[in-house]
C-alpha atoms as a PDB file:
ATOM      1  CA  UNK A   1      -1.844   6.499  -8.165  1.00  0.00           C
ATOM      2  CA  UNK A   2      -1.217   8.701 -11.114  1.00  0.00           C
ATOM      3  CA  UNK A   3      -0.675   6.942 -14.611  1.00  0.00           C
ATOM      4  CA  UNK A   4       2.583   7.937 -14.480  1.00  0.00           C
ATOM      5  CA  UNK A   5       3.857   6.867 -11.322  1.00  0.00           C
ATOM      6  CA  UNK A   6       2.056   3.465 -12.242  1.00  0.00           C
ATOM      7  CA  UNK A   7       4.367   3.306 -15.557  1.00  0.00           C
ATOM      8  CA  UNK A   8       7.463   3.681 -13.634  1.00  0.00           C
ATOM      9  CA  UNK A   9       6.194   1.136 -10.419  1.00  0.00           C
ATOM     10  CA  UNK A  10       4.885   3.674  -7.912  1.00  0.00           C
ATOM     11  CA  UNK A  11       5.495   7.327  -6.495  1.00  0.00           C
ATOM     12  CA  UNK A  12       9.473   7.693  -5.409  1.00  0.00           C
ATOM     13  CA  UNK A  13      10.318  11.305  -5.514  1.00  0.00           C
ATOM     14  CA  UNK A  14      11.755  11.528  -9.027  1.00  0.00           C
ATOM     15  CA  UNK A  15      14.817   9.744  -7.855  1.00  0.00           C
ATOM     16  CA  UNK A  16      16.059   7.166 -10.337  1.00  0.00           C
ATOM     17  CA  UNK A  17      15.300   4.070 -11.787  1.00  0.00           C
ATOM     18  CA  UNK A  18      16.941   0.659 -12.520  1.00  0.00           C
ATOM     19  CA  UNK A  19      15.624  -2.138 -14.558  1.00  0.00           C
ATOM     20  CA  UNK A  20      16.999  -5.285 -13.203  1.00  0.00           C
ATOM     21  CA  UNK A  21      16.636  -8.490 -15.509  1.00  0.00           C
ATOM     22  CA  UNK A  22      17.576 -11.079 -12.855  1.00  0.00           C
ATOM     23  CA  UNK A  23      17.674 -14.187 -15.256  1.00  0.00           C
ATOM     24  CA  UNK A  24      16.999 -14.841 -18.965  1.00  0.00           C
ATOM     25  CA  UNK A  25      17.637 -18.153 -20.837  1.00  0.00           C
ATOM     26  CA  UNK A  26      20.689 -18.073 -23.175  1.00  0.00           C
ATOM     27  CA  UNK A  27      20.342 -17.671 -26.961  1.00  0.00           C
ATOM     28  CA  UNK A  28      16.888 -16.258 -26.631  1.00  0.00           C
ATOM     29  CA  UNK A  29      16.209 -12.621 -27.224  1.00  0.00           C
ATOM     30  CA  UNK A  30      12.474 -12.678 -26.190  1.00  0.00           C
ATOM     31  CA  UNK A  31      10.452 -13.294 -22.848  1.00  0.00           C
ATOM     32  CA  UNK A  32      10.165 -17.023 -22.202  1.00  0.00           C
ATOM     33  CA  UNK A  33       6.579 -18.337 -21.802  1.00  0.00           C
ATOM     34  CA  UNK A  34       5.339 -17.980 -18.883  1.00  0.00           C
ATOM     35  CA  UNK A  35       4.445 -21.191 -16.961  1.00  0.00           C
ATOM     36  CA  UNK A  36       6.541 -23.331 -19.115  1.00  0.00           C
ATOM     37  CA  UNK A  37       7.516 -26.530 -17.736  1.00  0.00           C
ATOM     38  CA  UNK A  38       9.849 -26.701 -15.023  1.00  0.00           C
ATOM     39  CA  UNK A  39      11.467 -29.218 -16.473  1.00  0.00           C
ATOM     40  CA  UNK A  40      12.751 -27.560 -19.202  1.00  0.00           C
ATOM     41  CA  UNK A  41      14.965 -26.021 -17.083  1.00  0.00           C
ATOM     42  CA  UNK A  42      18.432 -26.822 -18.177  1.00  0.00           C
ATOM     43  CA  UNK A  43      22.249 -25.128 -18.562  1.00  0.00           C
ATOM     44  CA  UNK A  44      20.703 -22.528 -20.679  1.00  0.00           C
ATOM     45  CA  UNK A  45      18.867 -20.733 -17.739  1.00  0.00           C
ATOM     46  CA  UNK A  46      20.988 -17.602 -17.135  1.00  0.00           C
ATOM     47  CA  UNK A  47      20.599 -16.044 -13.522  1.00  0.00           C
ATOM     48  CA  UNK A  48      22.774 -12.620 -12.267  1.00  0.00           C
ATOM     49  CA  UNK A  49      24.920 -13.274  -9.855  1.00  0.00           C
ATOM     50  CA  UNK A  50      23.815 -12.107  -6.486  1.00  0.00           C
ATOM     51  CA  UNK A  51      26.974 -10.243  -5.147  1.00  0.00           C
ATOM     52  CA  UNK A  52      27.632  -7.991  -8.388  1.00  0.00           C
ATOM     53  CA  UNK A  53      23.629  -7.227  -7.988  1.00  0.00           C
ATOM     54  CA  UNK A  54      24.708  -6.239  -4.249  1.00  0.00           C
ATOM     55  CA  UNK A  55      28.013  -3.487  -5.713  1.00  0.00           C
ATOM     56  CA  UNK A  56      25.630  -2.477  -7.951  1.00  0.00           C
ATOM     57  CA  UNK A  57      22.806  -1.270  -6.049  1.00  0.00           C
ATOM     58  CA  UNK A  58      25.244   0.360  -3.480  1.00  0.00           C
ATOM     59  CA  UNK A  59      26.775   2.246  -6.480  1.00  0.00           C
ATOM     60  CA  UNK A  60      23.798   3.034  -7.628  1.00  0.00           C
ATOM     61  CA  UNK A  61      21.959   4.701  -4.616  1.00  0.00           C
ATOM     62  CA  UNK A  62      25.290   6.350  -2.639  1.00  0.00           C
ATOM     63  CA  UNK A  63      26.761   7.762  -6.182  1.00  0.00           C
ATOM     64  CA  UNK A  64      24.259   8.221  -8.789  1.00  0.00           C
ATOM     65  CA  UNK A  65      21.216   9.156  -7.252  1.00  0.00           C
ATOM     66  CA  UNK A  66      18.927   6.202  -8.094  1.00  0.00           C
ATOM     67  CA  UNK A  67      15.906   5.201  -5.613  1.00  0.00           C
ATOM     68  CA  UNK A  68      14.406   2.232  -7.367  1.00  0.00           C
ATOM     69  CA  UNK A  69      14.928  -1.331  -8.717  1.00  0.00           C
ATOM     70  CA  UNK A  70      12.620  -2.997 -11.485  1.00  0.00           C
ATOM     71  CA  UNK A  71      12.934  -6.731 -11.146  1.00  0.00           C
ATOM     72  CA  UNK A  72      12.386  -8.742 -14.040  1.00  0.00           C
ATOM     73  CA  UNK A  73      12.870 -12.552 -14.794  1.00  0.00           C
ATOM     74  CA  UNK A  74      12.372 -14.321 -18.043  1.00  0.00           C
ATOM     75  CA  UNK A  75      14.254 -17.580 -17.172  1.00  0.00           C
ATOM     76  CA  UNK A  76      12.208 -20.836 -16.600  1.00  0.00           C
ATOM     77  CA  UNK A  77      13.218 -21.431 -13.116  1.00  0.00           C
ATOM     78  CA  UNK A  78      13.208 -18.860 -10.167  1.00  0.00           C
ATOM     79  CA  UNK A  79      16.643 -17.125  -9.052  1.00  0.00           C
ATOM     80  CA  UNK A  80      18.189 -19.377  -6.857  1.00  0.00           C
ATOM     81  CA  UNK A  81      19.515 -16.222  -4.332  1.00  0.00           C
ATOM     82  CA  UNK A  82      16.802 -13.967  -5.362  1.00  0.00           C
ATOM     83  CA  UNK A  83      16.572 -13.427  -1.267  1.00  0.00           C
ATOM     84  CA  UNK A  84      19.807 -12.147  -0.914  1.00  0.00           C
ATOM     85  CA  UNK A  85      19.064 -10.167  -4.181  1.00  0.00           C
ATOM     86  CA  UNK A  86      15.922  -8.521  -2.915  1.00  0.00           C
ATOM     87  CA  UNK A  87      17.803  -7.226   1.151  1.00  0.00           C
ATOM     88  CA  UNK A  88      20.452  -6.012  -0.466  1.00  0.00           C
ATOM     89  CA  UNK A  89      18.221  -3.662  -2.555  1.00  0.00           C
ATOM     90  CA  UNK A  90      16.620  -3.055   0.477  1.00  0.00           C
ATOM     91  CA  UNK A  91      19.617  -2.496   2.285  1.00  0.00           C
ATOM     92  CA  UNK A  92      21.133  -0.371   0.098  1.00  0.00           C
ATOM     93  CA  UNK A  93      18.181   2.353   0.430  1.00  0.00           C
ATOM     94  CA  UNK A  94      16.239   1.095  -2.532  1.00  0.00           C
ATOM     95  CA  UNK A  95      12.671   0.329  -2.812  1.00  0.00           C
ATOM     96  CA  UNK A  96      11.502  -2.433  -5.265  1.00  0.00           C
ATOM     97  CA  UNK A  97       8.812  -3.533  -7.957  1.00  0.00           C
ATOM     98  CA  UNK A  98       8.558  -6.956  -9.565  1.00  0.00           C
ATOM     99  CA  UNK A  99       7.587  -8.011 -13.102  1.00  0.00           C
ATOM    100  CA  UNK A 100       6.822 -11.830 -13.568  1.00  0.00           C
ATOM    101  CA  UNK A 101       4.361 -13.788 -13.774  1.00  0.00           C
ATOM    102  CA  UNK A 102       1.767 -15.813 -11.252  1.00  0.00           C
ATOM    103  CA  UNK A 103       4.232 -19.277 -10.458  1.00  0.00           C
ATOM    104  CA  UNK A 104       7.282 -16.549 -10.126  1.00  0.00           C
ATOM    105  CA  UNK A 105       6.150 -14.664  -7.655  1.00  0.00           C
ATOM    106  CA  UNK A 106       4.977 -17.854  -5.373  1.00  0.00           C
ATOM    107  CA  UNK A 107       8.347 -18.585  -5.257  1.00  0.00           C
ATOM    108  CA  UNK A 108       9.652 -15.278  -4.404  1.00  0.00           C
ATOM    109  CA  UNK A 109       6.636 -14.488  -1.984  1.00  0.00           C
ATOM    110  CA  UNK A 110       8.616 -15.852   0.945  1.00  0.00           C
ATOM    111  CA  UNK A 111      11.712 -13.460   0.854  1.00  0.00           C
ATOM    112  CA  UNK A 112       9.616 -10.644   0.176  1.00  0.00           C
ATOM    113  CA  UNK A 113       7.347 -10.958   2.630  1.00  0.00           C
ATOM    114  CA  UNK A 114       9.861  -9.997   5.501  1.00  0.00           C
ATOM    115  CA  UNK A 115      10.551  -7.125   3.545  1.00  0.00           C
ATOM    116  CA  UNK A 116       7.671  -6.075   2.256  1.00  0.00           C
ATOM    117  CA  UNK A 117       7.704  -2.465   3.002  1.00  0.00           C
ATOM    118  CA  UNK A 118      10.384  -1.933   0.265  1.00  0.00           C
ATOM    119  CA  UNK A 119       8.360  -3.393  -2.479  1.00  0.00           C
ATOM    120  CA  UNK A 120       6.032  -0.669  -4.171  1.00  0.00           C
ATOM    121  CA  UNK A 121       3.942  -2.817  -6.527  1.00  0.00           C
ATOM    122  CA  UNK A 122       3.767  -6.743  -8.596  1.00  0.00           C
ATOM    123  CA  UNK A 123       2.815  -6.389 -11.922  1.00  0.00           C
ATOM    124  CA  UNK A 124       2.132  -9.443 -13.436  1.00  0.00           C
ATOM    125  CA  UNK A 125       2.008 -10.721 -16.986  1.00  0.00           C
ATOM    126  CA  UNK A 126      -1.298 -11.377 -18.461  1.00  0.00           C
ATOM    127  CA  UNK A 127      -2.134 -13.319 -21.595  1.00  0.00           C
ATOM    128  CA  UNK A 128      -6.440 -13.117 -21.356  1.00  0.00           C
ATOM    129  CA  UNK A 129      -9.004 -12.228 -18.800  1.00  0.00           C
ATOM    130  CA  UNK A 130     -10.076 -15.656 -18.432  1.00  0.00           C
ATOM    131  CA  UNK A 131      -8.185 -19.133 -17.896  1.00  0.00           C
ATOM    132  CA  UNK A 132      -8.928 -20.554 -21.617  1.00  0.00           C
ATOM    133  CA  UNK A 133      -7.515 -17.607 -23.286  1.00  0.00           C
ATOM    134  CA  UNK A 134      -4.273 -16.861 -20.481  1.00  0.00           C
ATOM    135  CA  UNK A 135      -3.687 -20.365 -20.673  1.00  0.00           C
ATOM    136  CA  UNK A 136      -3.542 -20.722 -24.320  1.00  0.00           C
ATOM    137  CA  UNK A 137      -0.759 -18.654 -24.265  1.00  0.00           C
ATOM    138  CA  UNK A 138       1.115 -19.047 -21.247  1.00  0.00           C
ATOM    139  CA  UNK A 139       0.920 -22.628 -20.195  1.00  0.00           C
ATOM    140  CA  UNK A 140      -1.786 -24.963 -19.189  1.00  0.00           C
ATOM    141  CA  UNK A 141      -3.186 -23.904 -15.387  1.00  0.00           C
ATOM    142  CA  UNK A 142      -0.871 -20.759 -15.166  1.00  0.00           C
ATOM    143  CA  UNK A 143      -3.971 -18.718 -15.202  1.00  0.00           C
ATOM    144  CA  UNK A 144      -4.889 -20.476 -11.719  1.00  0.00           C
ATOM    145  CA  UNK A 145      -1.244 -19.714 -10.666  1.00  0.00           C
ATOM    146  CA  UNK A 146      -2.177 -15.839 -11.066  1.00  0.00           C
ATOM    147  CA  UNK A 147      -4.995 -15.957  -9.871  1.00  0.00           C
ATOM    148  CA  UNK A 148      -3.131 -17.616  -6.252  1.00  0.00           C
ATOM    149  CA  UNK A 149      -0.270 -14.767  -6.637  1.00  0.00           C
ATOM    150  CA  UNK A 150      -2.684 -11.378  -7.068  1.00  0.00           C
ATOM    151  CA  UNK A 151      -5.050 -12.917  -4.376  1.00  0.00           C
ATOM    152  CA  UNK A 152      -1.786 -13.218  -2.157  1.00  0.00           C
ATOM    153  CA  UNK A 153      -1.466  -9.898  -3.042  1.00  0.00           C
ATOM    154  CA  UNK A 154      -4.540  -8.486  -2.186  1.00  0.00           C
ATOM    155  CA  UNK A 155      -4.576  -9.970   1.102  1.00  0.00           C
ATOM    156  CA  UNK A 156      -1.009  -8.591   2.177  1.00  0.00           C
ATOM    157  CA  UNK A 157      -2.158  -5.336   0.740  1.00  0.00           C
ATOM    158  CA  UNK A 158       0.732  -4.831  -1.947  1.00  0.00           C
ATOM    159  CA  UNK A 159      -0.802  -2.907  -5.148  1.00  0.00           C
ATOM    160  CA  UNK A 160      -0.713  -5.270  -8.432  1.00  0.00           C
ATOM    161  CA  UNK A 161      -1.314  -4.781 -11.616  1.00  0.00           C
ATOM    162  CA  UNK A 162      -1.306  -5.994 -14.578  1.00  0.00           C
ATOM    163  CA  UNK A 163       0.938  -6.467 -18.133  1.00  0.00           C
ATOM    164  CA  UNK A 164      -1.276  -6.969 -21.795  1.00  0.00           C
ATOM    165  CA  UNK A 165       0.621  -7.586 -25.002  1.00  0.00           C
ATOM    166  CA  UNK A 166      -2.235  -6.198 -27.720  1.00  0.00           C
ATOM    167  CA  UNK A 167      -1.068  -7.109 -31.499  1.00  0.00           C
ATOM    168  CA  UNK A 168      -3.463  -6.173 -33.641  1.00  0.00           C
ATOM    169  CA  UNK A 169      -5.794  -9.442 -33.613  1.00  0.00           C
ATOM    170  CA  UNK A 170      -5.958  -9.376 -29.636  1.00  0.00           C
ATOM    171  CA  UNK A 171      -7.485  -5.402 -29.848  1.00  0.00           C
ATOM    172  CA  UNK A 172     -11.132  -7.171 -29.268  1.00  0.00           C
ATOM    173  CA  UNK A 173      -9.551  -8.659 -25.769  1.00  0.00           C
ATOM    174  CA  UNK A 174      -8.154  -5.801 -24.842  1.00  0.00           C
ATOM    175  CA  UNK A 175     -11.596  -3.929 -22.973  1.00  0.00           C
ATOM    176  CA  UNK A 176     -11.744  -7.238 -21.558  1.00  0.00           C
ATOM    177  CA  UNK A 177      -9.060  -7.747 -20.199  1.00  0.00           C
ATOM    178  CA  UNK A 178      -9.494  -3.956 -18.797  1.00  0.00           C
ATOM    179  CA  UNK A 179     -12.388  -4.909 -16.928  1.00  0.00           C
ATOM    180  CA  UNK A 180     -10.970  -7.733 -15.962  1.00  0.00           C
ATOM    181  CA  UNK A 181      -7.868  -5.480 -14.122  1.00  0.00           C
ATOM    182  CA  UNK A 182     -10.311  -3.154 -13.152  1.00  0.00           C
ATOM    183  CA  UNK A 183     -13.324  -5.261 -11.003  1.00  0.00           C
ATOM    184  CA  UNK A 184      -9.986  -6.916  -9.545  1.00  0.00           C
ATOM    185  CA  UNK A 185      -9.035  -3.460  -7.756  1.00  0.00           C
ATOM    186  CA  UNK A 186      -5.524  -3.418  -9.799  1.00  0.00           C
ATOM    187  CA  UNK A 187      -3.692  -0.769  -9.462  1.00  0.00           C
ATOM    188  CA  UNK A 188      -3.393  -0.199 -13.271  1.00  0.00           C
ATOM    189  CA  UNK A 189      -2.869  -1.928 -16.579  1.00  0.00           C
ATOM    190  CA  UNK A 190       0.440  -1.292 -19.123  1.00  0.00           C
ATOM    191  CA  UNK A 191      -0.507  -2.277 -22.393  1.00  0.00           C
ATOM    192  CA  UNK A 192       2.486  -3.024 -24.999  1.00  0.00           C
ATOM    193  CA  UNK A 193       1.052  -2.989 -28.604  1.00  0.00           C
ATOM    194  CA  UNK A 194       3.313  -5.402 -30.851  1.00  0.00           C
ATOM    195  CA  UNK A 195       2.646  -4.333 -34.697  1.00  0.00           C
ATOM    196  CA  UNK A 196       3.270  -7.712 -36.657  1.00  0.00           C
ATOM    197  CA  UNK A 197       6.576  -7.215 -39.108  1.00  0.00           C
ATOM    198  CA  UNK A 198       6.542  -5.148 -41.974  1.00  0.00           C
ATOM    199  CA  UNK A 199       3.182  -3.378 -39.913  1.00  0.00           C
ATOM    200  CA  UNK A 200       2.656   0.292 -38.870  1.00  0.00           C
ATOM    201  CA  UNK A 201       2.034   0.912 -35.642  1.00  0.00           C
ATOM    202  CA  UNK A 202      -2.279   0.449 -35.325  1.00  0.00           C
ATOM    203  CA  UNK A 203      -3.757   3.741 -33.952  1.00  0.00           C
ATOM    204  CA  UNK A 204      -6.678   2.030 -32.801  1.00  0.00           C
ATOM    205  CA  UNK A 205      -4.823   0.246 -30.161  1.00  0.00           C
ATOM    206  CA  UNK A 206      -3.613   4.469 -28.658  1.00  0.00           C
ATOM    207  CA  UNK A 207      -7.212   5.019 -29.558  1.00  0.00           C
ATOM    208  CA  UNK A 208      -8.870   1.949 -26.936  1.00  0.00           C
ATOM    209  CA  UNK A 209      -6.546   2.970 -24.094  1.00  0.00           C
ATOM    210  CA  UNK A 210      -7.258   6.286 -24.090  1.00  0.00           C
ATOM    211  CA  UNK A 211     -10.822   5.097 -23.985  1.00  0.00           C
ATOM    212  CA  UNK A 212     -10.090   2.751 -20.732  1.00  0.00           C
ATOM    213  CA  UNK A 213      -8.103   5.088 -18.991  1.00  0.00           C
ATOM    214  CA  UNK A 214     -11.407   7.500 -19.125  1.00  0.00           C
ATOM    215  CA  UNK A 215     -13.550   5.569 -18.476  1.00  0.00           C
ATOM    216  CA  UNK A 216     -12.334   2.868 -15.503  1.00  0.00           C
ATOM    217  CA  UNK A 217     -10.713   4.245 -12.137  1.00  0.00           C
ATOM    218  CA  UNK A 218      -7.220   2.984 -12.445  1.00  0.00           C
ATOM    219  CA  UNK A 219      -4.668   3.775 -14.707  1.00  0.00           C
ATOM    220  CA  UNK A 220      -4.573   2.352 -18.168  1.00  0.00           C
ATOM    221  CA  UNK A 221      -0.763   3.172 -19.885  1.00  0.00           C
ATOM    222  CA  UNK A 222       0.063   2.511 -23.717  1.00  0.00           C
ATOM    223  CA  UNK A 223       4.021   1.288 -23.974  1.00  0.00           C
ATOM    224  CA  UNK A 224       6.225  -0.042 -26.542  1.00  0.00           C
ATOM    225  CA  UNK A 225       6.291  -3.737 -26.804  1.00  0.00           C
ATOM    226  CA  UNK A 226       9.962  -4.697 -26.063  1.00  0.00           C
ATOM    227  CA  UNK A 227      11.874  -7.770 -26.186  1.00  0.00           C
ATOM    228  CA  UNK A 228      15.406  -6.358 -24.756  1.00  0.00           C
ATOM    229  CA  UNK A 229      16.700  -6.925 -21.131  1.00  0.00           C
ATOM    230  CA  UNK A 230      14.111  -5.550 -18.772  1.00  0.00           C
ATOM    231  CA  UNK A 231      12.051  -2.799 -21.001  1.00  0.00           C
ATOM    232  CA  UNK A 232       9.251  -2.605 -18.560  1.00  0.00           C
ATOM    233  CA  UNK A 233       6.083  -0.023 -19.675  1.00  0.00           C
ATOM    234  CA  UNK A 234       6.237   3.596 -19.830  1.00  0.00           C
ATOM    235  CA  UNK A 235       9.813   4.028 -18.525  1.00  0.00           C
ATOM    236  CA  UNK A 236      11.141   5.682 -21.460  1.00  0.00           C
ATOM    237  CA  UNK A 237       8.248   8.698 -21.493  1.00  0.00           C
ATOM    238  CA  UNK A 238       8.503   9.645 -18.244  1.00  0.00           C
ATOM    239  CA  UNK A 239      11.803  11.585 -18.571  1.00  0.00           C
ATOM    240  CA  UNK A 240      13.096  10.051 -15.638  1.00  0.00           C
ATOM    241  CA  UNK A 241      16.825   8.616 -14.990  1.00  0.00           C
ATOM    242  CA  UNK A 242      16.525   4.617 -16.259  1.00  0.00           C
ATOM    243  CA  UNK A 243      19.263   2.289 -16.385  1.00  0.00           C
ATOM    244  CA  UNK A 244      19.098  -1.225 -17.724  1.00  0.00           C
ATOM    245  CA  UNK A 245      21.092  -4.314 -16.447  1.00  0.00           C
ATOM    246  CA  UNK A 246      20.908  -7.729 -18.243  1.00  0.00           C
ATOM    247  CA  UNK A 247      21.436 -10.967 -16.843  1.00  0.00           C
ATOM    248  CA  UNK A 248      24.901 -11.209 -17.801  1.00  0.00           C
ATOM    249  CA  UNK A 249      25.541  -8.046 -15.549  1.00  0.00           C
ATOM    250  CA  UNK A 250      25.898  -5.303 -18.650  1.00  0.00           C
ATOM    251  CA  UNK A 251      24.673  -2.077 -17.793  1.00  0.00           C
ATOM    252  CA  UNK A 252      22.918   0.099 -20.668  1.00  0.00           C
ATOM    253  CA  UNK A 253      21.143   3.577 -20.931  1.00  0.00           C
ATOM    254  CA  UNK A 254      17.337   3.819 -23.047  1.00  0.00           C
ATOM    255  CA  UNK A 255      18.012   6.083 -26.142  1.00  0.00           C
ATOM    256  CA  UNK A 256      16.555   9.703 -25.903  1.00  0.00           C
ATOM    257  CA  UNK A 257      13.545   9.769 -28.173  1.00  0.00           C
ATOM    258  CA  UNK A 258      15.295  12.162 -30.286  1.00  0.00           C
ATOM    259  CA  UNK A 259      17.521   9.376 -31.174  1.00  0.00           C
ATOM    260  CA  UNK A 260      14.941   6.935 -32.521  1.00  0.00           C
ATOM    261  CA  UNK A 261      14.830   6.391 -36.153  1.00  0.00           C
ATOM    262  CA  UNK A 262      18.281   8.578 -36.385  1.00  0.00           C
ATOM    263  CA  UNK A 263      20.430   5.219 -36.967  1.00  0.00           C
ATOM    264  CA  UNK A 264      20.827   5.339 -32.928  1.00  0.00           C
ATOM    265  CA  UNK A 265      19.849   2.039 -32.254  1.00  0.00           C
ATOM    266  CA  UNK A 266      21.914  -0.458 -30.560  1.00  0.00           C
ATOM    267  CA  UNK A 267      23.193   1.700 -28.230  1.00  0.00           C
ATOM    268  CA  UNK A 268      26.715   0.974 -25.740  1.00  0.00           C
ATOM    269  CA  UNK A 269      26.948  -1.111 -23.210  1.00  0.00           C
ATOM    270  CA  UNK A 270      29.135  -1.738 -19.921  1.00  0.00           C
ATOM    271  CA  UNK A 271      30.646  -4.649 -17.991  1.00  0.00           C
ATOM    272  CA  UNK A 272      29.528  -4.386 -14.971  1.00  0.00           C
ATOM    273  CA  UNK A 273      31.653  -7.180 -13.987  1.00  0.00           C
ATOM    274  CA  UNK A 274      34.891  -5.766 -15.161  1.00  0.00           C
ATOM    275  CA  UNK A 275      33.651  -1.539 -14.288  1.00  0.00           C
ATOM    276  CA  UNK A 276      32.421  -0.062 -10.998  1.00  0.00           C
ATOM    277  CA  UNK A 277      28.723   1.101 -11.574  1.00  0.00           C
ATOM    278  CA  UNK A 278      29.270   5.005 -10.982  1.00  0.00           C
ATOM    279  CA  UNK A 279      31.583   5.239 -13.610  1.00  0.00           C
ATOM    280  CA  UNK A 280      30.201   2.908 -16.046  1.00  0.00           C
ATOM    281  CA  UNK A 281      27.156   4.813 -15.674  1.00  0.00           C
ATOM    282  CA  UNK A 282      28.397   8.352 -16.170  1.00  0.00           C
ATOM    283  CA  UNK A 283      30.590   7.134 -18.790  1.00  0.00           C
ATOM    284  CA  UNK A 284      27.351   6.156 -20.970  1.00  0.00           C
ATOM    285  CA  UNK A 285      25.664   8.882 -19.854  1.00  0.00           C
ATOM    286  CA  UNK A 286      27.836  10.904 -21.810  1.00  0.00           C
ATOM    287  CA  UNK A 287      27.485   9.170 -24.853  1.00  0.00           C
ATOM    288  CA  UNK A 288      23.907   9.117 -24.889  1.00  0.00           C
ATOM    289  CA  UNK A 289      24.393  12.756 -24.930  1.00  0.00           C
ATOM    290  CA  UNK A 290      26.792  12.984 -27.427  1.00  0.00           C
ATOM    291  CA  UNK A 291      24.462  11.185 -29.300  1.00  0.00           C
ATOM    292  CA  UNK A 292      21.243  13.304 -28.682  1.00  0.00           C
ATOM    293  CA  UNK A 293      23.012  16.297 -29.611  1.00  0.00           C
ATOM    294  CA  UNK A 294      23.956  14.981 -32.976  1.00  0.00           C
ATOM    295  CA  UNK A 295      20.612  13.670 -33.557  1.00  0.00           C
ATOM    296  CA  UNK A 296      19.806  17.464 -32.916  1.00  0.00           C
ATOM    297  CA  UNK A 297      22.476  19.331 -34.665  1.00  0.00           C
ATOM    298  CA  UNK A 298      21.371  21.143 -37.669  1.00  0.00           C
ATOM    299  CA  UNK A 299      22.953  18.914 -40.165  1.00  0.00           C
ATOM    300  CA  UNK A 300      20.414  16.073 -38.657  1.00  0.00           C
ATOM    301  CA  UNK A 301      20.914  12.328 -38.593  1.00  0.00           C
ATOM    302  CA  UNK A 302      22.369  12.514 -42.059  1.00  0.00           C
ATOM    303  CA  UNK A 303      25.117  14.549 -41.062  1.00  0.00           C
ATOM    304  CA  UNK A 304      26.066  11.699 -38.222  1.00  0.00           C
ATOM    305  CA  UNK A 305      27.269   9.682 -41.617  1.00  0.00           C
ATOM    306  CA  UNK A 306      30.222  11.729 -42.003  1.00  0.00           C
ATOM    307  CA  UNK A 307      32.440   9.992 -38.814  1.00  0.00           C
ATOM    308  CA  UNK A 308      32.110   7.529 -37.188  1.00  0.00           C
ATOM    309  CA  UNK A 309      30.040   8.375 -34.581  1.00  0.00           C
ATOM    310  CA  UNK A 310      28.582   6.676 -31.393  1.00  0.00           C
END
């Protein structure tokens, strides 16, 4: 598998992408910690609702062209109908990746095995290539709870790999945790690289995976660390069609590059609740252009002072 088509979940043609964040806990802009407590599950545990998910993915593969669904979940408990979630993506023509972690997966193993030609690849969130260090930051005996979930994987056959955050005091884990992926046959590694605030973005980090990704047989990709709905590695450099649900069913586009640093960010949004998919979606489609060709324009990003703009 190239490095690209490991960035983006597996080989599909070119067709598009959507990133799916199936439940998130309210009030909380960043991931949850993996292998928190069940019991502090409460009210706060956001979850999309199952039949919007189903519109959506029909829209979505009959009117705009998209082939794939990224499935993410960052609340403490596992979607309640994530069956129903993952046939209809199945039934609507789409094949599927997952993004969670080890005790996730367990409980979505048995509605995906019945399906499991649809689903491409598991990437799984990894905090250290051994228990002491995954388990100091993702929950005391989550690191056995991967280990269970990638072994499942192995044994059904289903390509895995694996998700690194690298700040700049984890860069001395980051070969291990390399070799680690590696001597495990995964199918690659995406490494996010989280500057601390106020901190450039450390070189050395671009420097080591370029390193890894000539030296061990799998794919090793460099992506931005994000904390919004469902950024999952690499799918904003691969030029490719992405669109972005949240939890609360609001559909939004990834920036062109061009736009970064222009006083783009923030970006629209659409209800999918309240809009059909195909038109939400060509609706901010346009305005993500708009807003690339002003970025563009001769007069530059200072000229986009002079209105209002997007």
């Amino acid at each position: 598998m190239s490095s690209e088509a490991f960035a983006v979940g597996g080989e599909d043609g070119g067709r598009g992408r959507l990133v799916v964040e199936l439940s998130s806990r309210a009030g909380d802009g960043s991931p949850r910690k993996p292998g928190a407590p069940a019991a502090e599950a409460t009210a706060e545990d956001l979850f999309l609702e199952a039949e919007l998910f189903s519109g959506v993915v029909r829209g979505a593969a009959s009117s705009c062209g998209f082939g794939h669904v990224t499935l993410t979940a960052r609340a403490t408990t596992p979607h309640p109908d994530f069956a129903r979630i993952f046939e209809a993506a199945g039934v609507a023509g789409l094949t599927t990746d997952l993004a969670l972690d080890g005790e996730q997966f367990e409980a979505f193993w048995p509605a995906v095995a019945p399906r499991r030609e649809t689903l491409t690849r598991v990437t799984f969130r990894l905090g250290g290539a051994d228990a002491e260090s995954h388990d100091g930051l993702c929950g005391a005996g989550s690191f056995n709870r991967l280990v269970r979930a990638f072994t499942r994987c192995r044994a059904a056959g289903l390509p895995f790999g694996f998700d690194f955050e690298a700040a700049t005091d984890s860069l001395p884990r980051l070969e291990q945790v390399a070799l680690f992926a590696a001597r495990l046959g995964a199918a690659g590694l995406v490494v996010r690289h989280a500057p601390a605030p106020g901190e450039e973005t450390d070189g050395r980090v671009a420097d080591e995976v370029a390193a890894l990704a000539r030296v061990l047989r799998m794919p090793v990709v460099l992506a931005p660390c994000c904390t919004d709905a469902g950024c999952r590695g690499g799918l904003e450099t691969t030029g490719r069609l992405i669109g972005r649900i949240d939890s609360r069913g609001r559909l939004s586009l990834p920036l062109p590059p061009s736009c970064v640093g222009a006083g783009a960010a923030g970006g629209h949004s659409a209800d999918l609740a309240a809009e059909e998919f195909a038109a939400a979606f060509e609706r901010l489609r346009g305005l993500a252009g708009a807003r690339a060709g002003r970025a563009a324009s001769p007069a530059g990003p200072a000229g986009a002072g002079r209105g209002r703009g997007y």
